[in-house]
Protein backbone atom coordinates (compact mmCIF):
# COMPACT_ATOMS: atom_id res chain seq x y z
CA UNK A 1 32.82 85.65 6.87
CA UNK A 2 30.97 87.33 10.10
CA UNK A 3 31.90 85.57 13.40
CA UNK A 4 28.88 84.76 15.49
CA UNK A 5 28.05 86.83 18.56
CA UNK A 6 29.98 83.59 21.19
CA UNK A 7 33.07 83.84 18.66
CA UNK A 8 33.44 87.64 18.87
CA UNK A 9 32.55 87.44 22.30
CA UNK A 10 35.78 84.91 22.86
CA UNK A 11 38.14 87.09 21.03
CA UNK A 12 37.65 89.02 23.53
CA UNK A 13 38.78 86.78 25.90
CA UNK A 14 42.03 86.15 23.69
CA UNK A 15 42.99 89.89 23.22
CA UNK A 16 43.17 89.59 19.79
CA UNK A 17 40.76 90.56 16.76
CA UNK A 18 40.88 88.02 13.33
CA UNK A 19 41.07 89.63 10.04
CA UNK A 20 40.62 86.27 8.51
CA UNK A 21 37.92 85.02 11.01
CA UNK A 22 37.66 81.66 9.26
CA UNK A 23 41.06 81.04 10.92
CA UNK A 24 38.88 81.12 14.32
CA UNK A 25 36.09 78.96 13.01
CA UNK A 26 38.59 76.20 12.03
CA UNK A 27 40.80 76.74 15.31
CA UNK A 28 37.25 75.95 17.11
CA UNK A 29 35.86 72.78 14.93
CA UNK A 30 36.91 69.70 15.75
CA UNK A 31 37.39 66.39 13.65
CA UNK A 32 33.80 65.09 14.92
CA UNK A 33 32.24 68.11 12.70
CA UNK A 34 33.93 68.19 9.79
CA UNK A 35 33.19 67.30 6.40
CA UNK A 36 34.03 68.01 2.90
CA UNK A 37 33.27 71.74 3.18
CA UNK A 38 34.31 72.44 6.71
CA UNK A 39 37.97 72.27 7.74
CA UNK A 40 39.00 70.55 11.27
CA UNK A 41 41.27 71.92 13.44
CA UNK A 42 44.08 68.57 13.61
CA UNK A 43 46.43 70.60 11.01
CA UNK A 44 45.91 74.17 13.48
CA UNK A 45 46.65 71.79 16.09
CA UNK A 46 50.12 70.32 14.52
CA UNK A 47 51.52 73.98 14.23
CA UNK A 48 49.94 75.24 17.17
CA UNK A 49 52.12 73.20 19.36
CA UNK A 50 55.11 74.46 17.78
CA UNK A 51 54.24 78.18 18.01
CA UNK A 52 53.63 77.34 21.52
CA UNK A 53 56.89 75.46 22.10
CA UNK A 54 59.13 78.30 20.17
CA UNK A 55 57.48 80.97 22.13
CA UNK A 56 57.93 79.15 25.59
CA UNK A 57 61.39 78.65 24.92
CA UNK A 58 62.50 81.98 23.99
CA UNK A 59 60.69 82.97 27.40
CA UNK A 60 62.29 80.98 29.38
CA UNK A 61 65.98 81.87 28.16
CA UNK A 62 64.97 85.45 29.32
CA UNK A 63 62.77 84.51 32.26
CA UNK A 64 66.32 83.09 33.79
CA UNK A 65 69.79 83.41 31.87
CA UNK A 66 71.54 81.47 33.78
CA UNK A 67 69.68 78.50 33.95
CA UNK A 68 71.23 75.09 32.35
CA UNK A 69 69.76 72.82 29.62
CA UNK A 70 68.90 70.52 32.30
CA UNK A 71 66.98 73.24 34.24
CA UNK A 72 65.04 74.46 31.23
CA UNK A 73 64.14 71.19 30.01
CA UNK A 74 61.52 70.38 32.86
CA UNK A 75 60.13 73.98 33.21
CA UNK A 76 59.53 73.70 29.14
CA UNK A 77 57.54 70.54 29.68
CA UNK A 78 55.70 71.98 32.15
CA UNK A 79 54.55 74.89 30.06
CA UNK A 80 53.89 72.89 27.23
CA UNK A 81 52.34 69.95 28.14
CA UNK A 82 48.57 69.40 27.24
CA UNK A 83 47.30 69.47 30.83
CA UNK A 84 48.42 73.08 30.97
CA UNK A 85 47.26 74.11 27.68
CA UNK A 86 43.63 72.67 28.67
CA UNK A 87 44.39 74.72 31.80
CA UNK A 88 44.18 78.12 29.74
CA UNK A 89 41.70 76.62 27.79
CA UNK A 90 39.27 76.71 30.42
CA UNK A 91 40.73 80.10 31.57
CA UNK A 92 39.22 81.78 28.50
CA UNK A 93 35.95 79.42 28.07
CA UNK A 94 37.45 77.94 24.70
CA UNK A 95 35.04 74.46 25.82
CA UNK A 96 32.09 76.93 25.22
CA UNK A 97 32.59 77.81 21.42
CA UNK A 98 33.88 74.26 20.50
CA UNK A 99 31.71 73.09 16.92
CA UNK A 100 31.69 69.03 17.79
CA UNK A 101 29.49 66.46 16.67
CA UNK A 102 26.61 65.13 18.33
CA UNK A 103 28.36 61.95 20.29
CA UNK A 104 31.47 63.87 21.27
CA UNK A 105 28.84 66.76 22.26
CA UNK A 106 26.60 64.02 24.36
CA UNK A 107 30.52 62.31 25.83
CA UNK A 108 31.06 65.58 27.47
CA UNK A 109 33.58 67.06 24.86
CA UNK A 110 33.87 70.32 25.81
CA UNK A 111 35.21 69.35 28.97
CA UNK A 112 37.78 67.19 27.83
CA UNK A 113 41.25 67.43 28.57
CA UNK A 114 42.93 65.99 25.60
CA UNK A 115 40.19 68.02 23.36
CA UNK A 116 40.25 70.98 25.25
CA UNK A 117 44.86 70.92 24.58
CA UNK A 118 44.20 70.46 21.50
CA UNK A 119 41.64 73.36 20.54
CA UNK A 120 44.14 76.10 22.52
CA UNK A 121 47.39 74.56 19.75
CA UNK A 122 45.18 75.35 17.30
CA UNK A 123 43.60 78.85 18.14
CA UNK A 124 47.58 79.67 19.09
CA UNK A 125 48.35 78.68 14.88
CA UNK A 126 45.37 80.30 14.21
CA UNK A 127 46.75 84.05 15.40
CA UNK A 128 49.64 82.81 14.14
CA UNK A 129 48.50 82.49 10.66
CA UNK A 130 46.64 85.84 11.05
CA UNK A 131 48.53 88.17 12.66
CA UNK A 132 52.07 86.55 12.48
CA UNK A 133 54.26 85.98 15.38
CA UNK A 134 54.87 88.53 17.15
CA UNK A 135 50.69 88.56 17.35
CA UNK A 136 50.96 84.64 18.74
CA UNK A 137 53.81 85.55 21.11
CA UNK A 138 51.81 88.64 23.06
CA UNK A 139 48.59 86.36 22.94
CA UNK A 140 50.37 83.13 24.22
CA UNK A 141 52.30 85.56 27.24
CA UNK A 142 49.18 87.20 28.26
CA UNK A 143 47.18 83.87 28.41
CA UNK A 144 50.29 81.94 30.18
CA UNK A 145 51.16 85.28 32.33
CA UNK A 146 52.46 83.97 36.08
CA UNK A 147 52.75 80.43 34.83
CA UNK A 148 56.02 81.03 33.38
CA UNK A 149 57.57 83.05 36.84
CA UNK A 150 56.69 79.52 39.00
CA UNK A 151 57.30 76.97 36.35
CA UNK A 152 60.03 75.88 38.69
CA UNK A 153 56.96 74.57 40.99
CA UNK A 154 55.27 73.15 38.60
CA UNK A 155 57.70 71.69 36.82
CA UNK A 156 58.42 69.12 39.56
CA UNK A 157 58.65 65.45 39.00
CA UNK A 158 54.87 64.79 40.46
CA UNK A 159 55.30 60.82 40.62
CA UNK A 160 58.81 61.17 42.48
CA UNK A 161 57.79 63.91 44.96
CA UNK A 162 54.83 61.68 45.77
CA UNK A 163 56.69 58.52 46.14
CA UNK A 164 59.29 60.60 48.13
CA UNK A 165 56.28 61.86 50.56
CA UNK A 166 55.23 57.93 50.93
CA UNK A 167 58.65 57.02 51.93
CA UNK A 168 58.81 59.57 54.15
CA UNK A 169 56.48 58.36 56.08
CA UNK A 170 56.74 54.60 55.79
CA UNK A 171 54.57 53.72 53.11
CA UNK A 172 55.12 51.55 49.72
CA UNK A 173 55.31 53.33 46.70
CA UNK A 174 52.06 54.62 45.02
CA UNK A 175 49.98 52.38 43.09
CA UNK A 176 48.83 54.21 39.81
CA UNK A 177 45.52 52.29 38.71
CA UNK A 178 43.90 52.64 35.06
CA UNK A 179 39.89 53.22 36.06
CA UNK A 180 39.38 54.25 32.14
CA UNK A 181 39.80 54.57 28.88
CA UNK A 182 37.73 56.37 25.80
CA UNK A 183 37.82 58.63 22.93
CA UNK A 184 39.35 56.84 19.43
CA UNK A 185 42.28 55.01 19.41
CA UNK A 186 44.41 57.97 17.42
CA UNK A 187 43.37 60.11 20.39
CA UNK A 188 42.50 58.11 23.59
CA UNK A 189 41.87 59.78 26.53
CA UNK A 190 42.77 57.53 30.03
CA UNK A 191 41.91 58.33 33.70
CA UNK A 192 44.06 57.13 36.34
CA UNK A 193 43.99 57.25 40.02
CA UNK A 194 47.04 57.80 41.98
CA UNK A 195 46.53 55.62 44.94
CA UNK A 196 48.47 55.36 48.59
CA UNK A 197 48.66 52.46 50.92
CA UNK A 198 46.45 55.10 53.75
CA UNK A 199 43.72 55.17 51.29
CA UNK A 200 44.13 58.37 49.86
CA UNK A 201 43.42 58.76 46.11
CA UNK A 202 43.42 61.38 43.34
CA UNK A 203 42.08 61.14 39.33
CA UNK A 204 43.18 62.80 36.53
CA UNK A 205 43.03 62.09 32.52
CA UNK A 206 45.42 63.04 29.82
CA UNK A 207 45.90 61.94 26.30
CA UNK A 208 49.01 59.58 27.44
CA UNK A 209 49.34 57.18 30.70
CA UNK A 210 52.18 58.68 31.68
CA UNK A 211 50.42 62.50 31.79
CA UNK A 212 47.64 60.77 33.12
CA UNK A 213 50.02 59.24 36.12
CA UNK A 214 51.98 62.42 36.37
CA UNK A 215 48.67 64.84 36.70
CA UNK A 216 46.98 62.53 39.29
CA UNK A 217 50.23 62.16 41.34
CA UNK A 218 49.97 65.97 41.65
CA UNK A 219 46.11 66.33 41.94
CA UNK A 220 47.18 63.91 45.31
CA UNK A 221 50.17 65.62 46.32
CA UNK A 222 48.11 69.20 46.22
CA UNK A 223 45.55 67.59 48.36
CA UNK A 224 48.42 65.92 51.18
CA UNK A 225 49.73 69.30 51.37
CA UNK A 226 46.69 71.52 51.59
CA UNK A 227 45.17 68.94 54.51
C-alpha cells in the first residue's frame, strides 16, 4: 500500500517512517468510515493508551527518582489524560488526515477533543505495532518533549486551585454548568462552563464531566492569572 501525499506528509510530522503503512491508514480512520473492508481505529485506540501510559511512567521514574507514589500519580494523569493527547494531536495536524464520515465530517470532527485523543492512542499503537517499542517510546518523547519537565504545573488539581482562588477572595465556590452534550452515547462529548459568582466564565469539552469540569476550571484559572 502507497500512503497518499497528506499521510507521508504527516509522518513527517511524527518522525517516524511506516513499513506497514496500512498501520497509519487505520490509526487515521475512524468508526464513522468504516465498513467491512476498512478497519477503524477503536482497537489502535485500546492499545494506544497503554503504550502511552507504560512509556509515561517509565519517564517519570527517571524524570524524578525520588518522587513518591502519591507524587507520580497526578503528574501521570496529567500526561495521559485525553485533553493532553488532543493537545499533541493538534501539535502535529493529526485533525487534518482524519478519514470520517460525512456527519462527523459536517459536526466538526476533526476538531474534536474526544476524537482528536483518541486518533493520537491509536497512531502511538500504530508505531508500536510497526516499529516496536523502543520506536513508540522515541516518537511519544519527542511529541510530549517539555510536557513531562512541568507536569508538576500541570498536574494541579484545576477545580481546587480555582475554588481556592474564589475563597480567597470572598466568593462561593464555582458553579460548573453543563451547556452541552453530543457525539453517541459510547463516546459523548460534553462542554461545560466553569462559572464564578464575578461573572467570569471559561468552556471546555472532554469525553467525561469530570475532564470536562477539570479542563474548564483551568481554561478560567489561566485566564484570572494572565489578567
Amino acid at each position: 500500500m502507497k500512503l497518499s501525499a497528506d499521510l507521508k506528509a504527516f509522518e513527517g510530522r511524527i518522525g517516524y517512517r511506516f513499513t506497514r503503512p496500512e498501520l497509519l491508514v487505520r490509526a487515521v480512520t475512524h468508526s464513522s468510515m468504516s465498513s467491512a473492508t476498512r478497519d477503524d481505529n477503536q482497537r489502535l485506540e485500546f492499545l494506544g493508551d497503554r503504550v502511552l501510559g507504560l512509556v509515561m511512567a517509565d519517564a517519570l521514574l527517571k524524570h524524578d527518582r525520588g518522587a513518591s507514589e502519591g507524587q507520580l500519580a497526578p503528574r501521570f494523569n496529567a500526561l495521559v489524560r485525553k485533553e493532553t493527547c488532543a493537545d499533541v494531536a493538534r501539535q502535529i495536524a493529526l485533525g487534518d488526515v482524519l478519514k470520517l464520515g460525512r456527519s462527523e465530517m459536517l459536526s466538526g470532527g476533526r476538531r474534536k477533543l474526544a476524537l482528536l485523543g483518541d486518533a493520537m492512542e491509536a497512531v502511538i499503537a500504530a508505531v508500536y505495532l510497526d516499529g516496536g517499542f523502543e520506536a513508540a517510546r522515541e516518537m511519544v518523547l519527542q511529541l510530549w518533549g517539555k510536557r513531562i519537565l512541568k507536569v508538576e504545573e500541570d498536574a494541579r488539581d484545576a477545580k481546587t486551585a480555582l475554588q481556592e482562588w474564589a475563597q480567597g477572595r470572598g466568593f462561593p465556590p464555582p458553579k460548573y454548568i453543563e451547556v452541552k452534550r453530543s457525539g453517541p452515547d459510547h463516546a459523548p462529548v460534553f462542554t461545560i462552563s466553569a462559572e464564578l459568582a464575578n461573572g467570569e466564565h471559561a468552556q471546555a469539552e472532554a469525553g467525561s464531566k469530570r475532564q470536562a469540569e477539570q479542563a474548564a476550571a483551568k481554561a478560567l484559572l489561566d485566564r484570572l492569572e494572565s489578567a
